[in-house]
PDB file of N, CA and C in Angstrom:
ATOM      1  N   UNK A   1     -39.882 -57.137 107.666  1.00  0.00           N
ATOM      2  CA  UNK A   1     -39.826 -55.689 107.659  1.00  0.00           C
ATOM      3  C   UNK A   1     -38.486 -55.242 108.215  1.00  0.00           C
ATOM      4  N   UNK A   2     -37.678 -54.278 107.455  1.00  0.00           N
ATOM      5  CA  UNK A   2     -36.350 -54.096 107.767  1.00  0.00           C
ATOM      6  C   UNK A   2     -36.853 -52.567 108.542  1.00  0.00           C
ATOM      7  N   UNK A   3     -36.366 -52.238 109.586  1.00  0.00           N
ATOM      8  CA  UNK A   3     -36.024 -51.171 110.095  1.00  0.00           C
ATOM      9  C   UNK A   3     -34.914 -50.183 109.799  1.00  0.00           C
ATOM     10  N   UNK A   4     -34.823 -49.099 109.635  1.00  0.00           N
ATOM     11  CA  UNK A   4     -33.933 -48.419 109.652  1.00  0.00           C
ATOM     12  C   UNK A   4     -33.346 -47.644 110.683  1.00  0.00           C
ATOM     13  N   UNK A   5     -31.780 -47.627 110.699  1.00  0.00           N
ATOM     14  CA  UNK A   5     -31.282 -47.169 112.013  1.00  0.00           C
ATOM     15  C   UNK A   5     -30.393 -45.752 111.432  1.00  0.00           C
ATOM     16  N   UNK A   6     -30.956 -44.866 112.736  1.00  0.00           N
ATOM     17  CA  UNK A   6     -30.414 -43.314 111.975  1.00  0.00           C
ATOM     18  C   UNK A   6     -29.235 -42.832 113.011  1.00  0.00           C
ATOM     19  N   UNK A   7     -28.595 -42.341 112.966  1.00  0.00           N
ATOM     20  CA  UNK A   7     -27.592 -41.508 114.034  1.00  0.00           C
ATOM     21  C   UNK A   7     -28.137 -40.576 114.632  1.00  0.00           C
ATOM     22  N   UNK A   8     -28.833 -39.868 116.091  1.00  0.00           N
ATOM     23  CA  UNK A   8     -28.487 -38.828 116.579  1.00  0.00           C
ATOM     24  C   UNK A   8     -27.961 -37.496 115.903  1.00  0.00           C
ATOM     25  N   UNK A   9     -28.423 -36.636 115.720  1.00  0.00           N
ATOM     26  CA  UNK A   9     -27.467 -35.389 116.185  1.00  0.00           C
ATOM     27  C   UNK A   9     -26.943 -34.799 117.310  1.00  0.00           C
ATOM     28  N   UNK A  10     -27.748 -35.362 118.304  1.00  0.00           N
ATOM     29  CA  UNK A  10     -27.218 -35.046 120.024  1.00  0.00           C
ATOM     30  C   UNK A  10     -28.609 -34.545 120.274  1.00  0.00           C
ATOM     31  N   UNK A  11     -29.308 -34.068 119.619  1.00  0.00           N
ATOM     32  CA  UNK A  11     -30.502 -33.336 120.009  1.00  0.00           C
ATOM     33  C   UNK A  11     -31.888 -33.844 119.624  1.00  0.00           C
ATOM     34  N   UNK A  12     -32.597 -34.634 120.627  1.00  0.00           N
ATOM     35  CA  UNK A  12     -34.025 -35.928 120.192  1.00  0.00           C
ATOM     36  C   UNK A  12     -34.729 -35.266 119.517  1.00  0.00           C
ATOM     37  N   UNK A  13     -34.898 -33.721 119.607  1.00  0.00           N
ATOM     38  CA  UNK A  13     -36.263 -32.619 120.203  1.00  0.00           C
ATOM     39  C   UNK A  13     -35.537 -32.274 117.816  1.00  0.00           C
ATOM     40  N   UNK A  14     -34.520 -31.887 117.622  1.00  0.00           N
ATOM     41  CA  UNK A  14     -34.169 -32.270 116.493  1.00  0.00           C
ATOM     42  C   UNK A  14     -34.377 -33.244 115.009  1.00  0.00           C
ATOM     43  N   UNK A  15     -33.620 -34.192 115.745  1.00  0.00           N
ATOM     44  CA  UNK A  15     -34.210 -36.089 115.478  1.00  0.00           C
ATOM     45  C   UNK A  15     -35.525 -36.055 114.738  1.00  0.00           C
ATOM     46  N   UNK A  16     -36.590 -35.848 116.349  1.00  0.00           N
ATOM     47  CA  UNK A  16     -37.928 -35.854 115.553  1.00  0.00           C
ATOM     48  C   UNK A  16     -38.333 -34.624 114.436  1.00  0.00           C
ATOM     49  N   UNK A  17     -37.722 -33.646 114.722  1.00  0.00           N
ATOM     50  CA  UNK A  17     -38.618 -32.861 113.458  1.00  0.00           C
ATOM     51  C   UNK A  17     -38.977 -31.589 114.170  1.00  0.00           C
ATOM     52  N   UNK A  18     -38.964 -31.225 115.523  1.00  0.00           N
ATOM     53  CA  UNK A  18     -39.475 -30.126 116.031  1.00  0.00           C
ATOM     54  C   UNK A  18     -39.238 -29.086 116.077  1.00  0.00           C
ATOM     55  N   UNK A  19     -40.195 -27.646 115.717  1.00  0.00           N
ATOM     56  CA  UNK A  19     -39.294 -26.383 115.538  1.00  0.00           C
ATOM     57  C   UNK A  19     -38.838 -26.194 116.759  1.00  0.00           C
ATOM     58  N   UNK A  20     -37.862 -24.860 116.378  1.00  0.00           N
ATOM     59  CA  UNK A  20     -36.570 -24.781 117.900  1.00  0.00           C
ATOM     60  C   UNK A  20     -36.190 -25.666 119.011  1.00  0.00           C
ATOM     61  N   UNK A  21     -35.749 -27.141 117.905  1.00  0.00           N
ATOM     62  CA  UNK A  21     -35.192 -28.010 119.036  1.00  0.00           C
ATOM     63  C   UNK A  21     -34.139 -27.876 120.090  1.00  0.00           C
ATOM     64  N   UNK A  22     -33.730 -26.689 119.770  1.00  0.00           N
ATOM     65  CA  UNK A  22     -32.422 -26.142 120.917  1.00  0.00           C
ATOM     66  C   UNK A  22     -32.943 -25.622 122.252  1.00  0.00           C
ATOM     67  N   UNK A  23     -34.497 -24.945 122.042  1.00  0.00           N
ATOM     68  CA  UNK A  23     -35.635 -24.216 122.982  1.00  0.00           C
ATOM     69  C   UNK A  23     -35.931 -25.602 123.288  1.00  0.00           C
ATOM     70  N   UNK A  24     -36.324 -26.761 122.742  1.00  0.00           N
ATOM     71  CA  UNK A  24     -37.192 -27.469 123.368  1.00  0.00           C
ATOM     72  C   UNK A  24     -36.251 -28.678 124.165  1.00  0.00           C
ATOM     73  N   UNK A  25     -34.658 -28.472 124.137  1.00  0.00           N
ATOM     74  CA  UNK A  25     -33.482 -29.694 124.839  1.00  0.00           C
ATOM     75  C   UNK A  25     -33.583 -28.748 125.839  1.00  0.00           C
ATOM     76  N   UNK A  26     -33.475 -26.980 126.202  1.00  0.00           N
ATOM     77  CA  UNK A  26     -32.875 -26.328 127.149  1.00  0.00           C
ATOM     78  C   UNK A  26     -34.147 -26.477 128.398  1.00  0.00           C
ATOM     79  N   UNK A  27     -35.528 -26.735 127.696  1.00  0.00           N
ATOM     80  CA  UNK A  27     -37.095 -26.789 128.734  1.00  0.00           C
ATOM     81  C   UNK A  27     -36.793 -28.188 129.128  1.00  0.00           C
ATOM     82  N   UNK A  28     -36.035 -29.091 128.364  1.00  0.00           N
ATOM     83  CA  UNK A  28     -36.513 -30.547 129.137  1.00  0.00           C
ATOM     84  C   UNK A  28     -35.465 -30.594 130.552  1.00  0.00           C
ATOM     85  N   UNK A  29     -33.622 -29.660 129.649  1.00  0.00           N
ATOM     86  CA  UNK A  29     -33.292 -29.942 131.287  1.00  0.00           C
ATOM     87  C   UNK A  29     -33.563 -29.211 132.208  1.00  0.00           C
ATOM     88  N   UNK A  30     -34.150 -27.993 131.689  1.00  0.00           N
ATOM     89  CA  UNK A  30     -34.624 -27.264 133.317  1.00  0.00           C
ATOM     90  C   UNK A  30     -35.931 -27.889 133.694  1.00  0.00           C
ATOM     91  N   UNK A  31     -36.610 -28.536 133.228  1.00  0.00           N
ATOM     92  CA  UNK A  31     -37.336 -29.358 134.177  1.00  0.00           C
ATOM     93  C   UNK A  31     -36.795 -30.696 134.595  1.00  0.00           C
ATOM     94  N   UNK A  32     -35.718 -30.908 134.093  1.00  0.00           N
ATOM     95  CA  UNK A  32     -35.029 -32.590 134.671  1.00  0.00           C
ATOM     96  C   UNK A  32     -34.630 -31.675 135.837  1.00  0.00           C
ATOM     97  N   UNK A  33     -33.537 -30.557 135.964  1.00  0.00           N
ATOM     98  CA  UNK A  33     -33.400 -29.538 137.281  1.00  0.00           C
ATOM     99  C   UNK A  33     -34.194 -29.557 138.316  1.00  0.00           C
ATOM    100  N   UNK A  34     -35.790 -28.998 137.882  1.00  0.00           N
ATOM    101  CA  UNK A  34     -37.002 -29.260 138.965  1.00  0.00           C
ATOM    102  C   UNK A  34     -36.966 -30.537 139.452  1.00  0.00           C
ATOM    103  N   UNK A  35     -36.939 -31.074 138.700  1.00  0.00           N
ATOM    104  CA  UNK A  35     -37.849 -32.678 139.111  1.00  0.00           C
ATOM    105  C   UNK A  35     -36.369 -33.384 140.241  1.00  0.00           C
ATOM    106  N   UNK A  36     -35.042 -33.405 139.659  1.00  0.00           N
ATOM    107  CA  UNK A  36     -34.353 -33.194 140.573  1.00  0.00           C
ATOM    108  C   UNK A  36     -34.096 -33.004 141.838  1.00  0.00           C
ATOM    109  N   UNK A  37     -34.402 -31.463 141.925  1.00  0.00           N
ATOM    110  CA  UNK A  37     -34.537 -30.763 143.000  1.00  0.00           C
ATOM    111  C   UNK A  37     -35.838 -31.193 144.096  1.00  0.00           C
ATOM    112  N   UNK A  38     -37.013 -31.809 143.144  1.00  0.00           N
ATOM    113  CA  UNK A  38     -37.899 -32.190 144.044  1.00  0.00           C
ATOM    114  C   UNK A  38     -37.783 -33.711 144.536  1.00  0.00           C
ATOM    115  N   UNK A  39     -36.967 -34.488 143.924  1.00  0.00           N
ATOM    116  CA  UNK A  39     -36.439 -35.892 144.094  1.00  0.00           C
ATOM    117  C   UNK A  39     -35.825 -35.619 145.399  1.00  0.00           C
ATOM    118  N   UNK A  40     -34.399 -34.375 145.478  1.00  0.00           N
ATOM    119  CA  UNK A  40     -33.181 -34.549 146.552  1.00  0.00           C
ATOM    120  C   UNK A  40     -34.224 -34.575 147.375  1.00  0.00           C
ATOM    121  N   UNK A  41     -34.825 -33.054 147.404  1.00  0.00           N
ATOM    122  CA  UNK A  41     -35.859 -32.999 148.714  1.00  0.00           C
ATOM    123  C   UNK A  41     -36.952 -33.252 149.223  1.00  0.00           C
ATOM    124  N   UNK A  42     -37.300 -34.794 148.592  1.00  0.00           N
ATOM    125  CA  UNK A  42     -38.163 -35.370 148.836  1.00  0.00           C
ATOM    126  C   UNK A  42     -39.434 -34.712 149.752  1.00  0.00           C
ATOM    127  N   UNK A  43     -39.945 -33.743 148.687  1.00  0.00           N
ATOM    128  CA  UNK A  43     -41.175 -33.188 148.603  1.00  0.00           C
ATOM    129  C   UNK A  43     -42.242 -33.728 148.366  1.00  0.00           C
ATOM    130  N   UNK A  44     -43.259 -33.501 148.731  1.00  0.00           N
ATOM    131  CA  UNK A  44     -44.628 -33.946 147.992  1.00  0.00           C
ATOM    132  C   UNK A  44     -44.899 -33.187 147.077  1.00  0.00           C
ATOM    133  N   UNK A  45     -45.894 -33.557 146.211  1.00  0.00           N
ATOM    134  CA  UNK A  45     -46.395 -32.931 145.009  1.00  0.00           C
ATOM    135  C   UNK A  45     -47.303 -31.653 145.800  1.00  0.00           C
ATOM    136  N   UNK A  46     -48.373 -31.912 146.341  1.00  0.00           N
ATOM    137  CA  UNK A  46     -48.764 -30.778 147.063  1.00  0.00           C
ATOM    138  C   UNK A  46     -47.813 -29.324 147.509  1.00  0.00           C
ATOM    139  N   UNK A  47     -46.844 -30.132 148.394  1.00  0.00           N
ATOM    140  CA  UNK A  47     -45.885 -29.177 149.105  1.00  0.00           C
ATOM    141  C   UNK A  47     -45.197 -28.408 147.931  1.00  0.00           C
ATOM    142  N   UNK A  48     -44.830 -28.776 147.019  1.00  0.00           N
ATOM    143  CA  UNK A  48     -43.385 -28.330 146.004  1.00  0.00           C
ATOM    144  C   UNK A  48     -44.797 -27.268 144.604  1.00  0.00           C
ATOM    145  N   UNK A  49     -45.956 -27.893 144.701  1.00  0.00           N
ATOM    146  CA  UNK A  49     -47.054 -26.744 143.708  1.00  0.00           C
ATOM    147  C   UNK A  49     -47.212 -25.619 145.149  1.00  0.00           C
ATOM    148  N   UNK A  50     -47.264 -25.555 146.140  1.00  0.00           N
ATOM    149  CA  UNK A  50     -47.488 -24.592 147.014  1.00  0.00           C
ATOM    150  C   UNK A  50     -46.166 -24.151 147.161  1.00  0.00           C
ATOM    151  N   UNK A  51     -44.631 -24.243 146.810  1.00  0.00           N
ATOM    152  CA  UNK A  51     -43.610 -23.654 146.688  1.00  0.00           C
ATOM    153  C   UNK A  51     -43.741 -22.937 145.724  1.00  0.00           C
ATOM    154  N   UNK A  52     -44.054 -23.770 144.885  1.00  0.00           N
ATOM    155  CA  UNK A  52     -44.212 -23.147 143.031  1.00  0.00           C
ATOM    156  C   UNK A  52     -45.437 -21.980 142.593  1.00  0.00           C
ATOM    157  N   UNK A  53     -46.082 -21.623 143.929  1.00  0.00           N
ATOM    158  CA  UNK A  53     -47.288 -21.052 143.512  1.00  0.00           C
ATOM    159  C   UNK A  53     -48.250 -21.512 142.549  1.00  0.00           C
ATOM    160  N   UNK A  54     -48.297 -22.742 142.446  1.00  0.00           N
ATOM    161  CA  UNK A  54     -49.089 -23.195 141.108  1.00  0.00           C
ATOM    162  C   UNK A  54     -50.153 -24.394 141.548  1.00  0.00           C
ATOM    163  N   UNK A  55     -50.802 -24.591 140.855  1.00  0.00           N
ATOM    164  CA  UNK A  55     -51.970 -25.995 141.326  1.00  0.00           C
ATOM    165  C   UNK A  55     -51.387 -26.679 140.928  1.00  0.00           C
ATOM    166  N   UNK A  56     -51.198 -28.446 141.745  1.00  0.00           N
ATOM    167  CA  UNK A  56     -50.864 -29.117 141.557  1.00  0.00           C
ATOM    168  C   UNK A  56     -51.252 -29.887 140.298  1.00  0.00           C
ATOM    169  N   UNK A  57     -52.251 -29.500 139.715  1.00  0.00           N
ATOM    170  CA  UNK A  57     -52.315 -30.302 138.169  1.00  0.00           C
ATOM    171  C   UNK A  57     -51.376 -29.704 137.327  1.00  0.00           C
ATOM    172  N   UNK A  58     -51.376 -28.355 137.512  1.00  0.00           N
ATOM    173  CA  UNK A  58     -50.227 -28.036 136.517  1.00  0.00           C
ATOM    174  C   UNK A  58     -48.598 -28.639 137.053  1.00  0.00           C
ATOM    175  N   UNK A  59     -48.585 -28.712 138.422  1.00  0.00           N
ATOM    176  CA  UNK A  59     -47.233 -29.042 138.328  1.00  0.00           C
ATOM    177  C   UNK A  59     -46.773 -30.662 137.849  1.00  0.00           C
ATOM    178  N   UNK A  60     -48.158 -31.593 137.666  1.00  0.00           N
ATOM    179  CA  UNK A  60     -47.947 -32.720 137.342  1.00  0.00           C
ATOM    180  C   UNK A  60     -47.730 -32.689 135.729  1.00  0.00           C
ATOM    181  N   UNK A  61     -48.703 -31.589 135.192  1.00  0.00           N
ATOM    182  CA  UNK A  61     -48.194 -31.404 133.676  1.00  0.00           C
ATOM    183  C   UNK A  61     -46.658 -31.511 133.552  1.00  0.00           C
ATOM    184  N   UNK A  62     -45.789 -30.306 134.716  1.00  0.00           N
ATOM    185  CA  UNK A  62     -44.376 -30.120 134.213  1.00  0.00           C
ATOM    186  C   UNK A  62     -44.274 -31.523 134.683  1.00  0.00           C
ATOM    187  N   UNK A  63     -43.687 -32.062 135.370  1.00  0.00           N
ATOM    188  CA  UNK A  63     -43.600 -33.505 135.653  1.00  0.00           C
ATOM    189  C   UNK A  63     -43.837 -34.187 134.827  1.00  0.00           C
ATOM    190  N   UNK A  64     -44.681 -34.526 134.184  1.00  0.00           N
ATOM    191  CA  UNK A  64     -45.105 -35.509 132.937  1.00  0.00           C
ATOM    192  C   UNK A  64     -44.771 -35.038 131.393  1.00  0.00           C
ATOM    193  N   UNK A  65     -43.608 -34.073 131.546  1.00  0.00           N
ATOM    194  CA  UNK A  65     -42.910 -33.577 130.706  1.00  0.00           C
ATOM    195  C   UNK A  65     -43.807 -32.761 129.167  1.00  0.00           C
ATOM    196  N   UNK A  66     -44.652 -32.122 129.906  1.00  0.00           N
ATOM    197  CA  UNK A  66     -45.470 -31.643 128.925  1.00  0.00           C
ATOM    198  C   UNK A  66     -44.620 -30.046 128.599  1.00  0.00           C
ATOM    199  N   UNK A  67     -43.572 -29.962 128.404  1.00  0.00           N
ATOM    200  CA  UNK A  67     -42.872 -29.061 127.751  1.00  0.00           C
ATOM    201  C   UNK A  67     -43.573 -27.443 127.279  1.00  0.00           C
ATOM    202  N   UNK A  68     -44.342 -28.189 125.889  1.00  0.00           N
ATOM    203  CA  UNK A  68     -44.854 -27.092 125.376  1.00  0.00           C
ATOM    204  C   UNK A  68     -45.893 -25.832 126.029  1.00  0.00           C
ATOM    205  N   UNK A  69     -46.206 -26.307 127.659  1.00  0.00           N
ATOM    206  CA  UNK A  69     -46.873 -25.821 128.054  1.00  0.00           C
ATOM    207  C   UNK A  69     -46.606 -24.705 128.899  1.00  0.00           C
ATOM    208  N   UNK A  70     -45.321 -24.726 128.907  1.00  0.00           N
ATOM    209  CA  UNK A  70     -44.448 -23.658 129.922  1.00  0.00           C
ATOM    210  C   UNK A  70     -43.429 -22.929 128.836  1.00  0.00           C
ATOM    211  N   UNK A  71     -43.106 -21.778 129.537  1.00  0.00           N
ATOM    212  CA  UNK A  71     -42.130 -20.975 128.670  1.00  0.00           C
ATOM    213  C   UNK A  71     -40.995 -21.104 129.768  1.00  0.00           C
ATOM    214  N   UNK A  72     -39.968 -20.845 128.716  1.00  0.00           N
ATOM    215  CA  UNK A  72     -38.640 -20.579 129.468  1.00  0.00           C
ATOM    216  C   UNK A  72     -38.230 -20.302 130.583  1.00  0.00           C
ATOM    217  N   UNK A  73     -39.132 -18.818 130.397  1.00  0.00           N
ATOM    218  CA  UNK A  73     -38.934 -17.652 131.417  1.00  0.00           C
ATOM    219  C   UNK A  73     -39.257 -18.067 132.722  1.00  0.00           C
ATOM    220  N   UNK A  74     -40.884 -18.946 132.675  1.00  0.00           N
ATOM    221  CA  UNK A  74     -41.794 -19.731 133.562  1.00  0.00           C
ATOM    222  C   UNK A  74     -40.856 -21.051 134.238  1.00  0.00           C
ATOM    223  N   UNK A  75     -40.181 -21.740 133.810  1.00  0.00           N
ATOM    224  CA  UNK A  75     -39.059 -22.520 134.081  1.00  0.00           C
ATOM    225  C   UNK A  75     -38.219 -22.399 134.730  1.00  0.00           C
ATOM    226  N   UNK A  76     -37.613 -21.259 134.618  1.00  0.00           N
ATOM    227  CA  UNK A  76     -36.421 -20.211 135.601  1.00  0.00           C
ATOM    228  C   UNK A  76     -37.380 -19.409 136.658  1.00  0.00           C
ATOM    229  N   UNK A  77     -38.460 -19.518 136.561  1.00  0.00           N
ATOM    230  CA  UNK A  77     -38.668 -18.485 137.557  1.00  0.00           C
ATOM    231  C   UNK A  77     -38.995 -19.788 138.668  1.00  0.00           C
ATOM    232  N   UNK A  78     -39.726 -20.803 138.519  1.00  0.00           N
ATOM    233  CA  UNK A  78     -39.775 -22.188 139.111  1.00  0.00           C
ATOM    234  C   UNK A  78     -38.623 -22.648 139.774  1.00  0.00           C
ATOM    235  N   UNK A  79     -37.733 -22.438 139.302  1.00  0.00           N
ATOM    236  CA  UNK A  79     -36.047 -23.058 139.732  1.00  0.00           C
ATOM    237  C   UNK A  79     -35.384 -22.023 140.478  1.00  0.00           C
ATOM    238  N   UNK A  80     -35.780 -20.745 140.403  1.00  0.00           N
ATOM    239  CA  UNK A  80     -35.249 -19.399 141.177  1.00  0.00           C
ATOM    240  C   UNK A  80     -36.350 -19.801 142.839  1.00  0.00           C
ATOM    241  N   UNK A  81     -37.656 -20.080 142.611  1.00  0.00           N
ATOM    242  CA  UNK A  81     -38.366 -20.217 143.883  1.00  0.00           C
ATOM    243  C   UNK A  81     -37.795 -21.189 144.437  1.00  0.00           C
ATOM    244  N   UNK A  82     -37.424 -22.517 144.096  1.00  0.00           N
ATOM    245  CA  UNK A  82     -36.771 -23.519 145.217  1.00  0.00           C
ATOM    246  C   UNK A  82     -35.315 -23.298 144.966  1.00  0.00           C
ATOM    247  N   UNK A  83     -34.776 -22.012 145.058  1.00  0.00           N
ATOM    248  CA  UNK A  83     -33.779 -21.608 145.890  1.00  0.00           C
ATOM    249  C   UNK A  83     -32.425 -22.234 144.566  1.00  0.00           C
ATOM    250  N   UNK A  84     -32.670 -21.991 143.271  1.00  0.00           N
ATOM    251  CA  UNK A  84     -31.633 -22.509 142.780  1.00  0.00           C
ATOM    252  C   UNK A  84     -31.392 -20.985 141.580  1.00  0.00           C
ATOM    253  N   UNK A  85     -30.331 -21.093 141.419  1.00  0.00           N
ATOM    254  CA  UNK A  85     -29.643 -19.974 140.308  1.00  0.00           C
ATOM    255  C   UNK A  85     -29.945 -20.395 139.170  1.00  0.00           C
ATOM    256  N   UNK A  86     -29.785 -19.357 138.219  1.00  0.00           N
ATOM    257  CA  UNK A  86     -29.967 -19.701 136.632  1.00  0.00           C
ATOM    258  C   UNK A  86     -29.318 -18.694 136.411  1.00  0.00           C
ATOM    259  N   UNK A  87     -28.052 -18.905 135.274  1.00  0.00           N
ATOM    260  CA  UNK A  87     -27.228 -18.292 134.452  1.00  0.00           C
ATOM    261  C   UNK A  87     -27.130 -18.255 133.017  1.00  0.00           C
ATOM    262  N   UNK A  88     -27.348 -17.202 132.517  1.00  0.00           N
ATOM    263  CA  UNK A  88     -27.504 -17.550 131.168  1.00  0.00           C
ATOM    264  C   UNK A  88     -26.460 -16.554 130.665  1.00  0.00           C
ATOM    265  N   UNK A  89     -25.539 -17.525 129.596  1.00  0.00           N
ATOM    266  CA  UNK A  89     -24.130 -16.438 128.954  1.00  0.00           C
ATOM    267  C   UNK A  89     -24.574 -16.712 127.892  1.00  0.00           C
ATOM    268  N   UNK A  90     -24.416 -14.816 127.372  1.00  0.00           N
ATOM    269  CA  UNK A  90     -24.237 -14.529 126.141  1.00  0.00           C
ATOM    270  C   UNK A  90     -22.997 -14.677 125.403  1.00  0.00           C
ATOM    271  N   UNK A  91     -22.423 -15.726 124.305  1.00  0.00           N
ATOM    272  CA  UNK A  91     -21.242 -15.300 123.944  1.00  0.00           C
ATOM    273  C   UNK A  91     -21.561 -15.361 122.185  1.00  0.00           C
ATOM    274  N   UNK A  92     -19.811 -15.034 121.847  1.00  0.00           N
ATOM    275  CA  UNK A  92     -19.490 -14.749 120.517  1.00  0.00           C
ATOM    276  C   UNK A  92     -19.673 -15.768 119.797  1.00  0.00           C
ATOM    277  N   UNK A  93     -20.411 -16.196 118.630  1.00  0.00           N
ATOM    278  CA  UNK A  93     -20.396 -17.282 117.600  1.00  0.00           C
ATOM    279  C   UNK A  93     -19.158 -17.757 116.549  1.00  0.00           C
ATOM    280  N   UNK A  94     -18.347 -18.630 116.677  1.00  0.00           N
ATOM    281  CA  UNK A  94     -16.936 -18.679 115.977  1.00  0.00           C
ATOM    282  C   UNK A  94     -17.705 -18.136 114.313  1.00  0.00           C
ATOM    283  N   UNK A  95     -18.544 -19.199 113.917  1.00  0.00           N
ATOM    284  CA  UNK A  95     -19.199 -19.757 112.734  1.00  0.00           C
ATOM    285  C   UNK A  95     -20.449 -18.355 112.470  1.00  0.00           C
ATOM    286  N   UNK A  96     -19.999 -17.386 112.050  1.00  0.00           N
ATOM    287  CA  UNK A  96     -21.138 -16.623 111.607  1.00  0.00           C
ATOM    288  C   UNK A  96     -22.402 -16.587 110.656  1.00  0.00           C
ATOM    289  N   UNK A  97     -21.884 -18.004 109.659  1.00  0.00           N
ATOM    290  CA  UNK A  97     -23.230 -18.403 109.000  1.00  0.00           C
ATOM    291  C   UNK A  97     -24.088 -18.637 109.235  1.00  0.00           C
ATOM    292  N   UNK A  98     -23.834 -19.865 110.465  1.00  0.00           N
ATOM    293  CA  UNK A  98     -25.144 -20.175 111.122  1.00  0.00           C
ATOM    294  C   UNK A  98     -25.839 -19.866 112.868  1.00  0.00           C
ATOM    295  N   UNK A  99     -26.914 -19.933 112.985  1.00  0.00           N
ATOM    296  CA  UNK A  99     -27.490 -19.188 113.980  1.00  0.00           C
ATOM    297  C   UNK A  99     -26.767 -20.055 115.297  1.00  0.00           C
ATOM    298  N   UNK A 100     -26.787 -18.719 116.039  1.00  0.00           N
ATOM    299  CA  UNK A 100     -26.515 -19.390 117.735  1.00  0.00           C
ATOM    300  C   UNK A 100     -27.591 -20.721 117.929  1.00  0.00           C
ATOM    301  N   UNK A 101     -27.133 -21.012 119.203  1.00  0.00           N
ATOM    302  CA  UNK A 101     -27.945 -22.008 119.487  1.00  0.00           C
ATOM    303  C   UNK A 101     -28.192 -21.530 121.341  1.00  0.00           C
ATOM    304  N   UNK A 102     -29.308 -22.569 121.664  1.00  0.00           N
ATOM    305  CA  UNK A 102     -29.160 -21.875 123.010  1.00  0.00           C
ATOM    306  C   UNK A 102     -29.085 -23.603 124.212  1.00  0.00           C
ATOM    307  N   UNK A 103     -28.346 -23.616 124.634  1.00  0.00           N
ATOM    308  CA  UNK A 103     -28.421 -24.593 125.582  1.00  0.00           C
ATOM    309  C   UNK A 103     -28.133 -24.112 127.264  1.00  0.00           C
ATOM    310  N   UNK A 104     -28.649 -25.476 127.813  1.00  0.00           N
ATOM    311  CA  UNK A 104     -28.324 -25.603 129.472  1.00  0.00           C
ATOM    312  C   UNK A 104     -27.579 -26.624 129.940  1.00  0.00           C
ATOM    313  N   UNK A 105     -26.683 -25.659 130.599  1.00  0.00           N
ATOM    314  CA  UNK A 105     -25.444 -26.798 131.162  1.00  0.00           C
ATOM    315  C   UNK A 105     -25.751 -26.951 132.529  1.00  0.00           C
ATOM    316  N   UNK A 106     -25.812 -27.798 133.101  1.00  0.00           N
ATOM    317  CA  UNK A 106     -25.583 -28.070 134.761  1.00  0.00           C
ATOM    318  C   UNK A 106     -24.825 -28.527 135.409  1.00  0.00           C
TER     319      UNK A 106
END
């Protein structure tokens, strides 16, 4: 059985097939951000869902990278409670044919 080997576009969430893979690269790194942030400060899971206002099953969901289960907005507001910024720039598109895209830089 021969396998086939494909190139990347840069974007996995793409790759596989998923709608708004640009929404679904910008949720994985703001939760790589969280998870991060709860690594430096070696938190407990308890302690960091009682930062987060949330029950700890859900915060093991974000942890176990269940994506689809959180919105954006819900993401940034998570990363604003343990004390971190979120910036989001609007800019000009060189290429007017095709649609913006939305990413997170850190």
């Amino acid at each position: 059985m021969t396998e086939e080997i494909y190139r990347s576009c840069g974007n996995v969430f793409a790759d596989l097939g998923f709608d708004n893979p640009d929404e679904m690269l910008a949720k994985a790194e703001l939760v790589r951000q969280i998870s991060l942030w709860i690594e430096q400060h070696n938190l407990s899971q308890e302690k960091t869902a009682e930062l987060l206002g949330i029950e700890k099953s859900i915060l093991l969901d974000l942890l176990e990278g269940n994506i689809l289960l959180f919105s954006t907005e819900t993401l940034i507001r998570f990363l604003n409670k343990l004390g971190r910024d979120v910036e989001i720039v609007v800019k000009n598109k060189a290429d007017l044919i095709e649609f913006g895209k939305l990413t997170v830089v850190s």
